[in-house]
N, C-alpha and C. Protein backbone atom coordinates (compact mmCIF):
# COMPACT_ATOMS: atom_id res chain seq x y z
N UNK A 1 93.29 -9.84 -28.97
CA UNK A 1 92.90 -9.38 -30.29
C UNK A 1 92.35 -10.54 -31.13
N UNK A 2 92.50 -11.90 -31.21
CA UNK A 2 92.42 -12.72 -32.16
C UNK A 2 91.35 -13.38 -31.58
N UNK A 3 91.26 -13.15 -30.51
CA UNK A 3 89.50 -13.53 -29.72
C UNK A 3 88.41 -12.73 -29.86
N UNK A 4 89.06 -11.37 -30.12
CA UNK A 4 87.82 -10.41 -30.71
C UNK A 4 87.85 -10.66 -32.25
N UNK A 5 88.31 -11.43 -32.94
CA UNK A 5 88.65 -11.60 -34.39
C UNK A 5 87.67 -12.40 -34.48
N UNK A 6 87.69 -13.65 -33.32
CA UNK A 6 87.06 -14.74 -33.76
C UNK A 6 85.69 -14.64 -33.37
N UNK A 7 85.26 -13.45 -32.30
CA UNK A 7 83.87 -13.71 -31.89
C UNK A 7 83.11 -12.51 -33.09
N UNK A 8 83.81 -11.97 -33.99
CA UNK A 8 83.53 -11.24 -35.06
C UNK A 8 82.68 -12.11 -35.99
N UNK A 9 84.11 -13.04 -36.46
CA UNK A 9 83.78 -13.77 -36.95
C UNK A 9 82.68 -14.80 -37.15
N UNK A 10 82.26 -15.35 -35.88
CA UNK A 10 81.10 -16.05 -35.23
C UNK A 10 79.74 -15.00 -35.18
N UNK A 11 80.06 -13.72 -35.05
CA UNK A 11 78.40 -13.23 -34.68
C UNK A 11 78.17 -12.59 -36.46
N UNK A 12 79.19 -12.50 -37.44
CA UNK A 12 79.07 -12.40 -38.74
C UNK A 12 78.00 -13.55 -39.10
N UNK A 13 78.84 -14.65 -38.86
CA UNK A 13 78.19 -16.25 -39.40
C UNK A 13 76.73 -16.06 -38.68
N UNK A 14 76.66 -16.19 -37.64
CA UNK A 14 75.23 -16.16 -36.73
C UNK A 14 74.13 -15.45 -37.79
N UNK A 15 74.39 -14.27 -37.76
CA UNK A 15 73.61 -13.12 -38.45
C UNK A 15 73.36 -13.31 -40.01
N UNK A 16 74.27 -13.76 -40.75
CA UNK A 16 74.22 -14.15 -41.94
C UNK A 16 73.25 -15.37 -42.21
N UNK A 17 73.28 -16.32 -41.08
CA UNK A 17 72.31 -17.54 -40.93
C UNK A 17 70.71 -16.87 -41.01
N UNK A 18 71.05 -16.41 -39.52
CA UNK A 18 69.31 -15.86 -39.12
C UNK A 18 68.51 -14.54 -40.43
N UNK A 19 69.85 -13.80 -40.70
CA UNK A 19 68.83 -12.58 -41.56
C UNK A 19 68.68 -13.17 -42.47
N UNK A 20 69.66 -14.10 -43.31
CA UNK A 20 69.28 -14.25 -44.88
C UNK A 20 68.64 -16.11 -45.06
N UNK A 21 69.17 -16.49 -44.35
CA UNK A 21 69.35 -18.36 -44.73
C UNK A 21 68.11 -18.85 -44.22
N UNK A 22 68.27 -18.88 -42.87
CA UNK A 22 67.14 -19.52 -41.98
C UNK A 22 66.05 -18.45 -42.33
N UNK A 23 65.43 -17.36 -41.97
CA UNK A 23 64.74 -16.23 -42.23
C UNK A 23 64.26 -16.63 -43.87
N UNK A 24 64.67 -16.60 -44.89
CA UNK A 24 64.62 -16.96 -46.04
C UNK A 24 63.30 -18.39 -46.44
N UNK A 25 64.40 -19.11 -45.70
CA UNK A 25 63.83 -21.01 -45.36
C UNK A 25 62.54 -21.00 -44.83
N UNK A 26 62.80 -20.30 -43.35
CA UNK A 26 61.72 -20.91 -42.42
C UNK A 26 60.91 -19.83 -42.13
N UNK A 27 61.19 -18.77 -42.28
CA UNK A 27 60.10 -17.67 -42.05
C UNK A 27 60.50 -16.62 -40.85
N UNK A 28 59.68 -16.41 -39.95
CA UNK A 28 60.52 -15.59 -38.90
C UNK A 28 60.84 -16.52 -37.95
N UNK A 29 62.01 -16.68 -36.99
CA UNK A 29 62.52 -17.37 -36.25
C UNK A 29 62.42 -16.63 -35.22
N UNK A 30 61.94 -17.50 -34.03
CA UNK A 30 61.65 -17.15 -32.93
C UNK A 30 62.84 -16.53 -31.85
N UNK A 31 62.64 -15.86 -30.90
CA UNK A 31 63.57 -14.99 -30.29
C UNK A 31 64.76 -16.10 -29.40
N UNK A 32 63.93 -17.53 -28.68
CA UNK A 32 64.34 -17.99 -27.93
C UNK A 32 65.57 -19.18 -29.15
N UNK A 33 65.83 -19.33 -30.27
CA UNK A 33 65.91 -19.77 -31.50
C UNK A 33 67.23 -19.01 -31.45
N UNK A 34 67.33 -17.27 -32.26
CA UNK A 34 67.92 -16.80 -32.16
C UNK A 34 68.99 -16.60 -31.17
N UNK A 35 68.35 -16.59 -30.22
CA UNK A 35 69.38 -16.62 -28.85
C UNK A 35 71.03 -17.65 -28.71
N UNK A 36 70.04 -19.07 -28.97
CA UNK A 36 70.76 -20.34 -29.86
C UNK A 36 71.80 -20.33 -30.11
N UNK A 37 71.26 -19.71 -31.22
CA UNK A 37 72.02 -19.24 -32.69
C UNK A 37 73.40 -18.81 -32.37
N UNK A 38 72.64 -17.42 -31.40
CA UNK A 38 74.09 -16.74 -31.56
C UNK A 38 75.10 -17.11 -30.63
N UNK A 39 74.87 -18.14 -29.50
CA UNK A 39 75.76 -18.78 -28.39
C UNK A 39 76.47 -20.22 -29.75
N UNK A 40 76.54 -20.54 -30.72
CA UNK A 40 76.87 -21.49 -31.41
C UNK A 40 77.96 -21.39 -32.00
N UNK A 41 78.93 -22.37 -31.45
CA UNK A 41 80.92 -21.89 -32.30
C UNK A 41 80.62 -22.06 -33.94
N UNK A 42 81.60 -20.96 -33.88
CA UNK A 42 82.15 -20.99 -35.13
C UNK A 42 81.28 -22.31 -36.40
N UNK A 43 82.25 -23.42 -35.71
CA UNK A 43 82.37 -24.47 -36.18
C UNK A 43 80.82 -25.05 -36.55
N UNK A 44 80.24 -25.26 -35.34
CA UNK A 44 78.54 -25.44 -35.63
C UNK A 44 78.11 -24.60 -36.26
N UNK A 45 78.36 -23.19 -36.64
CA UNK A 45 77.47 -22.45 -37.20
C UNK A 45 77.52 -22.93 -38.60
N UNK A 46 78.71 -23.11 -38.82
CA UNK A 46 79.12 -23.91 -40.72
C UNK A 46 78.25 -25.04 -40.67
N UNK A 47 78.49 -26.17 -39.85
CA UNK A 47 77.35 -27.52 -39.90
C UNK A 47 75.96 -26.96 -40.22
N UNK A 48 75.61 -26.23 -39.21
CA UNK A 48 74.13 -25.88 -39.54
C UNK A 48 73.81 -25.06 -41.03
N UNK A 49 74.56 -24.42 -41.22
CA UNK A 49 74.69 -23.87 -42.72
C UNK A 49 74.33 -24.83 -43.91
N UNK A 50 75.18 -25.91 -43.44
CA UNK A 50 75.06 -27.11 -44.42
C UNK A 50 73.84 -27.95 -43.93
N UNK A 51 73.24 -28.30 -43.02
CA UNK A 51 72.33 -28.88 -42.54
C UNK A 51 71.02 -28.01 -43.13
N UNK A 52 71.29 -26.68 -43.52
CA UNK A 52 70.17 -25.96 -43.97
C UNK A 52 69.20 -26.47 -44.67
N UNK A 53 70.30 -27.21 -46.03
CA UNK A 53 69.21 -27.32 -47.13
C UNK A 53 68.33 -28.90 -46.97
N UNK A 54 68.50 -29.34 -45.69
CA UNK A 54 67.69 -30.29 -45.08
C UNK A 54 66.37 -30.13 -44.02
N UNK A 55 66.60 -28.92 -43.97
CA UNK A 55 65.23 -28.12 -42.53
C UNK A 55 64.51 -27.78 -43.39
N UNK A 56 63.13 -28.36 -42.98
CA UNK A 56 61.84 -28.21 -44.25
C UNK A 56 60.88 -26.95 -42.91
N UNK A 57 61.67 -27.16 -41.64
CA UNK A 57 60.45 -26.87 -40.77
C UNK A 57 61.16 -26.16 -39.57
N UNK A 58 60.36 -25.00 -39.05
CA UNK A 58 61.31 -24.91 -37.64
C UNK A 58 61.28 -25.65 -36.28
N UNK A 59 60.36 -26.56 -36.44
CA UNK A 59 60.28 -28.12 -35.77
C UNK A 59 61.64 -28.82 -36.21
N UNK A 60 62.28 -29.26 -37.34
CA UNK A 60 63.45 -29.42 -37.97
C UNK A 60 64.91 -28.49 -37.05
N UNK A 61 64.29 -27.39 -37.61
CA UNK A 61 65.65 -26.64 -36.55
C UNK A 61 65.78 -26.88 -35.29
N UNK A 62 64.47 -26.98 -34.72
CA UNK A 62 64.37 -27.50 -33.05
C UNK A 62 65.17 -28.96 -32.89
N UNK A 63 64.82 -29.43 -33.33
CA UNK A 63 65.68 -31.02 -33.36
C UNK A 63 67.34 -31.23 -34.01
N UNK A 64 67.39 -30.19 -34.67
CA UNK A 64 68.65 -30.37 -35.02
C UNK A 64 69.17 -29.51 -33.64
N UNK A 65 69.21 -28.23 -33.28
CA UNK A 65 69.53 -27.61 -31.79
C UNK A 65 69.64 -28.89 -30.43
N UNK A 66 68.85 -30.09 -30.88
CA UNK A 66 68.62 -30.57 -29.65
C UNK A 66 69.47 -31.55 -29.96
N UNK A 67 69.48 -32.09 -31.08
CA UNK A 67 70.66 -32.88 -31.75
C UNK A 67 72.42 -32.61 -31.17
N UNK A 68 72.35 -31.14 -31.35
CA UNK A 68 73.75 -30.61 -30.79
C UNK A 68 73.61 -31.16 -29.78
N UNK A 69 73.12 -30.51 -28.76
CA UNK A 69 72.69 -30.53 -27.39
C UNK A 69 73.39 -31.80 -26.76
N UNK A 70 72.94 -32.61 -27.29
CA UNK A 70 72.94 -34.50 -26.74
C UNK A 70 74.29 -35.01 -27.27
């Protein structure tokens, strides 16, 4: 139960990013982007939240994704 709580929780955050934040910012975000997105804990999804008001570009988001990555 508290694993279906938490992946609630996580595809809430995801979706809240892509429909309103990023979508908002950067315009439409690409499918392979999204995908990303929604494989990203909890925890990263808050960083990137905050990293938002620093992405001028979705070149920006690409590098921050790749940033995780490494």
């Amino acid at each position: 139960m508290a694993q279906g709580i938490q992946e609630g929780i996580q595809g809430g955050k995801s979706s809240l990013l892509l429909k309103q934040q990023l979508s908002r910012k950067l315009g439409n975000i690409p499918d392979e982007i999204k995908v990303r997105l929604h494989h990203l804990t909890s925890e990263l999804l808050d960083v990137l939240s905050e990293a938002l008001f620093n992405l001028e570009s979705l070149e920006d988001l690409y590098i921050w994704l790749q940033n995780i990555d490494n």
